[in-house]
N, C-alpha and C. Protein backbone atom coordinates (compact mmCIF):
# COMPACT_ATOMS: atom_id res chain seq x y z
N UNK A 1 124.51 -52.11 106.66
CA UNK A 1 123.46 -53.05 106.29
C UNK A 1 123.80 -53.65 104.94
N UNK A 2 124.00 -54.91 104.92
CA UNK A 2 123.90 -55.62 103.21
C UNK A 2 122.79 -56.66 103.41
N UNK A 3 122.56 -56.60 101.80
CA UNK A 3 121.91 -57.80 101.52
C UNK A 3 121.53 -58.58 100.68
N UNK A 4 122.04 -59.63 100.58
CA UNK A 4 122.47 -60.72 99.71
C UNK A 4 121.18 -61.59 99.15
N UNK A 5 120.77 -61.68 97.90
CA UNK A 5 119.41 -62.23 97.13
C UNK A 5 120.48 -63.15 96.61
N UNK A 6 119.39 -64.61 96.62
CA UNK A 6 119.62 -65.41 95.64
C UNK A 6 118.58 -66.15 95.60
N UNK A 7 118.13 -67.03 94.69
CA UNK A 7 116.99 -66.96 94.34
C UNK A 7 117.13 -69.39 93.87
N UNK A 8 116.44 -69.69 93.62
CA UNK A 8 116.32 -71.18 93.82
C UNK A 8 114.74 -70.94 92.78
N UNK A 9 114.32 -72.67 92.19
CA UNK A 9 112.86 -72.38 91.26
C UNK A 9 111.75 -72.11 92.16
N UNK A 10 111.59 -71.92 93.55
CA UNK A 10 110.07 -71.65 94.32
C UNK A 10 110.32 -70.75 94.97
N UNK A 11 111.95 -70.36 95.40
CA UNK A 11 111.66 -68.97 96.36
C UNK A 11 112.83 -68.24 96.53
N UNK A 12 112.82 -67.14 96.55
CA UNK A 12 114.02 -66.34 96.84
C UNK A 12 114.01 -65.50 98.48
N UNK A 13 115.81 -65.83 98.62
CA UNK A 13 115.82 -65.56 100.30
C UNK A 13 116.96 -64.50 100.23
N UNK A 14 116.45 -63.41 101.29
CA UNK A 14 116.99 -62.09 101.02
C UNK A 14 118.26 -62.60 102.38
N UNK A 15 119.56 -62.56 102.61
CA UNK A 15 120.04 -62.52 103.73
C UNK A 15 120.57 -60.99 104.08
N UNK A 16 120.13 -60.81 105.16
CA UNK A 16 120.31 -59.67 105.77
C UNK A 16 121.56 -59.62 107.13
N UNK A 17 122.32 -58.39 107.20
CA UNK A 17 123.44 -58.30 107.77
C UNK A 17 123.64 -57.06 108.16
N UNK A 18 124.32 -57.07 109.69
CA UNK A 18 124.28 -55.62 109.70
C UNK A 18 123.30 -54.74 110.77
N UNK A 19 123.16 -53.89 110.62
CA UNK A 19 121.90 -53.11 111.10
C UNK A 19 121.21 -52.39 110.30
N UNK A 20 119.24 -52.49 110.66
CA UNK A 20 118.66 -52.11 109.49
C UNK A 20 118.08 -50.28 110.04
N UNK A 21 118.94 -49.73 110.61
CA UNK A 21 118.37 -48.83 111.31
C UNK A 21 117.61 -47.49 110.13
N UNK A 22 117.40 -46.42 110.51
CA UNK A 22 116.66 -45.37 109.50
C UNK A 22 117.48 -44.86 108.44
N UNK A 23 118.97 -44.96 109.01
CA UNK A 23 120.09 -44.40 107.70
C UNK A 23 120.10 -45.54 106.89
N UNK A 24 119.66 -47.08 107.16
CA UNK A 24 120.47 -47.76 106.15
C UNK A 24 118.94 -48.44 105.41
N UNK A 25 117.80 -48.00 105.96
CA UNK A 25 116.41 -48.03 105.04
C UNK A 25 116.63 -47.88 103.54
N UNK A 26 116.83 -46.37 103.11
CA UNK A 26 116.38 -45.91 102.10
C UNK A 26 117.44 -46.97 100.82
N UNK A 27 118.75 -47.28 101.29
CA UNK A 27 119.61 -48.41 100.62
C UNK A 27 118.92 -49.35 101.04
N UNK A 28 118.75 -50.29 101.82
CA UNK A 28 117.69 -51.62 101.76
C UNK A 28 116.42 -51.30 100.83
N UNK A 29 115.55 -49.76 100.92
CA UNK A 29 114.54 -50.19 99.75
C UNK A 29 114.78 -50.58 98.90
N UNK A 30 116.27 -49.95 98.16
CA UNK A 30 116.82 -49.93 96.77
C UNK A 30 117.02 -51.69 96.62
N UNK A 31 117.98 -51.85 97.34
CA UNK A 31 118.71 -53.51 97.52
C UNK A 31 117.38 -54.37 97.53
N UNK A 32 116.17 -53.88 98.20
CA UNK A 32 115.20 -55.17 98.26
C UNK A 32 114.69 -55.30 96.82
N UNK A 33 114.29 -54.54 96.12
CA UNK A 33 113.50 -54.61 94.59
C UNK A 33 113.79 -56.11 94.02
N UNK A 34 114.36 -56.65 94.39
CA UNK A 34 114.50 -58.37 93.38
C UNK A 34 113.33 -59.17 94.35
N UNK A 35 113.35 -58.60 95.52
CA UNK A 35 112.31 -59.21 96.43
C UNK A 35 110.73 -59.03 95.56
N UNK A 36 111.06 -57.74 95.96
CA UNK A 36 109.61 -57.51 95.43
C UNK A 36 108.90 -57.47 93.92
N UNK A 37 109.87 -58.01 93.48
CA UNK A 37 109.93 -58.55 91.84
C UNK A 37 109.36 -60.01 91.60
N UNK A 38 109.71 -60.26 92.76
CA UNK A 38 109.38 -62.06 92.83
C UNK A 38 108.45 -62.25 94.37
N UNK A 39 107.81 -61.40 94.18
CA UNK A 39 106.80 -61.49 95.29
C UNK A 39 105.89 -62.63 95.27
N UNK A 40 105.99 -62.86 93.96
CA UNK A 40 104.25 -63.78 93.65
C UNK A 40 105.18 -65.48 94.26
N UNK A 41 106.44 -65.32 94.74
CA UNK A 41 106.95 -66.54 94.98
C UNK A 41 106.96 -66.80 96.68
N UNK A 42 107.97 -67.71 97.65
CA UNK A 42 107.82 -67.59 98.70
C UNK A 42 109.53 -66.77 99.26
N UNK A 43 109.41 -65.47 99.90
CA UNK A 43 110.44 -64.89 100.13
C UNK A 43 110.88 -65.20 101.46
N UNK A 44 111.47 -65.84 101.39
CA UNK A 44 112.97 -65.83 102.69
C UNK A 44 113.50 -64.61 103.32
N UNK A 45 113.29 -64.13 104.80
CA UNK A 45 114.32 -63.16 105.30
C UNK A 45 115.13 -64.10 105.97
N UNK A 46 116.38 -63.78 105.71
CA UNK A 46 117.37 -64.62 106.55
C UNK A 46 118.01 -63.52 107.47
N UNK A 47 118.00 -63.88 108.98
CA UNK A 47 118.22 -62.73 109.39
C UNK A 47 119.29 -62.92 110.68
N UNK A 48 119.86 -64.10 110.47
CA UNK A 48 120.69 -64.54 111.41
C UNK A 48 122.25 -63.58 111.42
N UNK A 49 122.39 -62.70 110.24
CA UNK A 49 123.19 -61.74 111.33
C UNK A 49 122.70 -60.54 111.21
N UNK A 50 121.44 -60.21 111.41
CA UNK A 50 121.05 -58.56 111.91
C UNK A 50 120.74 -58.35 112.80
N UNK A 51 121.35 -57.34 113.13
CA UNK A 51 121.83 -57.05 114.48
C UNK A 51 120.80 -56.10 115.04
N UNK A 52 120.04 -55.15 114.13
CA UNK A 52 119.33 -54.34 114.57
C UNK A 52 118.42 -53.91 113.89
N UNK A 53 116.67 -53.84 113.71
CA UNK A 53 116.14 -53.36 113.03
C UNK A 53 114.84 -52.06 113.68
N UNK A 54 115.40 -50.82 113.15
CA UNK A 54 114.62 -50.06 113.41
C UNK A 54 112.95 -49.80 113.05
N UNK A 55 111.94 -48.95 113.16
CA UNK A 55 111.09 -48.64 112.55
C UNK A 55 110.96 -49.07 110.95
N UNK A 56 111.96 -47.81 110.61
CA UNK A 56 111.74 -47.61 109.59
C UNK A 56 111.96 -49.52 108.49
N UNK A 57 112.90 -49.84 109.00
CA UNK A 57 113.50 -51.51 108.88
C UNK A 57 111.95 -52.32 108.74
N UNK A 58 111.29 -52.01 110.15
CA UNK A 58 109.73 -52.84 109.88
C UNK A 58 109.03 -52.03 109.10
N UNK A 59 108.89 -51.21 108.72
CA UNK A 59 107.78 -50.43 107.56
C UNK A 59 108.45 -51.23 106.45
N UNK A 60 109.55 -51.12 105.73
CA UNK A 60 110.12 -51.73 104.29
C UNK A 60 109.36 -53.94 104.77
N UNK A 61 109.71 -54.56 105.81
CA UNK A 61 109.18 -55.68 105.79
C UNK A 61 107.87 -55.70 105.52
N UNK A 62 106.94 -54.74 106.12
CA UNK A 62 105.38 -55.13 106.01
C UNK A 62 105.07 -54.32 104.76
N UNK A 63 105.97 -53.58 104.05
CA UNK A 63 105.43 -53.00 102.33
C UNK A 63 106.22 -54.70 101.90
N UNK A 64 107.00 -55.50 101.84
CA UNK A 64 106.83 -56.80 101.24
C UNK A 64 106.28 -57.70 101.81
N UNK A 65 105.71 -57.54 102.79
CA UNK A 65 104.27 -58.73 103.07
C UNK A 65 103.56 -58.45 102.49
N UNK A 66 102.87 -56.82 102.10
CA UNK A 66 102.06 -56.65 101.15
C UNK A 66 101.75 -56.80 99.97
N UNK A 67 103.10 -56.72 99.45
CA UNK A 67 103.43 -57.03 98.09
C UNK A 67 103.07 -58.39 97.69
N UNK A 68 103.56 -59.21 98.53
CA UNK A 68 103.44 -60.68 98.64
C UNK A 68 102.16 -61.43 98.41
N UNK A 69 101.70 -60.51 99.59
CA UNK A 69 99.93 -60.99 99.46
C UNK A 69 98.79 -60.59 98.24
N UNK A 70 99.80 -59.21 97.62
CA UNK A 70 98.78 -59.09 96.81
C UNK A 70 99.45 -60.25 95.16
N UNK A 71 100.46 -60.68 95.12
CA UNK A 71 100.44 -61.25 93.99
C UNK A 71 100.59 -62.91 94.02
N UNK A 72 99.90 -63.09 96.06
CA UNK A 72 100.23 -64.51 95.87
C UNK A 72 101.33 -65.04 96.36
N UNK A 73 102.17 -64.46 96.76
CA UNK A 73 103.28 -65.13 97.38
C UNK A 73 103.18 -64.91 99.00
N UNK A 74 104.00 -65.22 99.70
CA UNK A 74 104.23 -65.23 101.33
C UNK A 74 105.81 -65.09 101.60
N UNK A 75 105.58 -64.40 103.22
CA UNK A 75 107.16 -64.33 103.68
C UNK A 75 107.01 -64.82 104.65
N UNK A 76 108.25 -65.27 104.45
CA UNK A 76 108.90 -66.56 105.87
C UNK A 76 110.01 -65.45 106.42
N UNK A 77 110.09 -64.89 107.82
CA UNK A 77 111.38 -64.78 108.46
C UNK A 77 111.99 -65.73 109.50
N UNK A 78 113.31 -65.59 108.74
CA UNK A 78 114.17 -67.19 109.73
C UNK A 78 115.23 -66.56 110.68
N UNK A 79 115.52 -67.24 111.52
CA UNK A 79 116.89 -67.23 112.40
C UNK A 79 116.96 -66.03 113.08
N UNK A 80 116.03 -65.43 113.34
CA UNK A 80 115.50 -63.84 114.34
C UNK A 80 116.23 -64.28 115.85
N UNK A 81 117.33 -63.26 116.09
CA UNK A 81 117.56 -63.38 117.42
C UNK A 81 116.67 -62.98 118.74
N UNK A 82 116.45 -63.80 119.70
CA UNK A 82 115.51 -63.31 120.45
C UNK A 82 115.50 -61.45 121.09
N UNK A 83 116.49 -60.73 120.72
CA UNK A 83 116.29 -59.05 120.73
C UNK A 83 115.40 -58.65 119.56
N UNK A 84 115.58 -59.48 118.67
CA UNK A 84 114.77 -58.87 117.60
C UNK A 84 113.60 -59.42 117.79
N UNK A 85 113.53 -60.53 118.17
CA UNK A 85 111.86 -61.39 118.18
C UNK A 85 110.93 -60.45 119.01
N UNK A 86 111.89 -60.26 120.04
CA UNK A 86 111.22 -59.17 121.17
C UNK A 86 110.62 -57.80 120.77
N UNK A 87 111.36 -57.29 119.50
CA UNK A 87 110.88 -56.12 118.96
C UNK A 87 109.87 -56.33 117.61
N UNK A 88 109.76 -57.57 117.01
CA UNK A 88 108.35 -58.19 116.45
C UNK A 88 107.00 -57.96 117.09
N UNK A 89 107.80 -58.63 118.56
CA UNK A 89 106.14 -59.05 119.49
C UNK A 89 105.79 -57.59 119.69
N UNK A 90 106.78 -56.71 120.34
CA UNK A 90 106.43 -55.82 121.42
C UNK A 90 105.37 -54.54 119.76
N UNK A 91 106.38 -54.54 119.11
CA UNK A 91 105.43 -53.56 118.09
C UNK A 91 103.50 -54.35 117.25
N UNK A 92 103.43 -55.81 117.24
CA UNK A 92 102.94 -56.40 117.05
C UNK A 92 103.01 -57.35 115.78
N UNK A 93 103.95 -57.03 114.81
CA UNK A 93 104.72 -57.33 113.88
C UNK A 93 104.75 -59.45 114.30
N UNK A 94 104.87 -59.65 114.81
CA UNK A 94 105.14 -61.49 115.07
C UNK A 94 104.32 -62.10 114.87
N UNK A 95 102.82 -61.47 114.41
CA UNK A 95 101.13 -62.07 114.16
C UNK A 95 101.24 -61.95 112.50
N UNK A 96 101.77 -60.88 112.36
CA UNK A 96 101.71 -60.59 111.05
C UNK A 96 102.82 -61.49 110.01
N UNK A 97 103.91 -62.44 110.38
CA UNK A 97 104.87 -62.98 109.44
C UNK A 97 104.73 -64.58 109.94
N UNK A 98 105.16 -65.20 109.05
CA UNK A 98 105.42 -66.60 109.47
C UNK A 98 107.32 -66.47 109.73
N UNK A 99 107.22 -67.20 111.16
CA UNK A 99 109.00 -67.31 111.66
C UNK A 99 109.44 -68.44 111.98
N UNK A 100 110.06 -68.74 111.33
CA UNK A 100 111.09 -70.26 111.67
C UNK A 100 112.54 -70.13 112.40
């Protein structure tokens, strides 16, 4: 799993790579912190090459929707392959994010 922050003046977009399964969580919490530093802005998941996201993968997204909401900012996830869209809907996760 990597993942690449860079940041622009209104929003910073996390690109994600890889698979986000339960071993590679506890390193994505670490790696996300610039996210959730700049929560109060609009955060980008770019997710056009992850390949796989487990549980634990959606618990770390919806602790930065939260984050988001509480200081004012929002998350956008982009470029979700339809295996993954499928595992948005099916957990209920696809009500809860805005996806482009």
């Amino acid at each position: 799993m990597n993942l690449q922050i860079t940041q622009n003046n209104d929003s910073v977009i996390g690109t994600l790579s890889g698979r986000l399964d339960t071993a590679a969580s506890a390193q994505f919490a670490r790696d996300m912190q610039p996210l959730l530093d700049n929560a109060d802005k609009h955060v980008v998941l770019d997710c056009t090459k992850l390949e796989f996201i487990s549980s634990s993968g959606l618990r770390l997204f919806l602790s930065l929707r939260k984050e988001t909401i509480a200081k004012g900012g929002n998350v956008t996830i982009r470029n979700v392959s339809p295996e993954l869209k499928q595992v948005f809907t099916i957990t209920g996760f696809f009500s809860l994010f805005n996806f482009e």
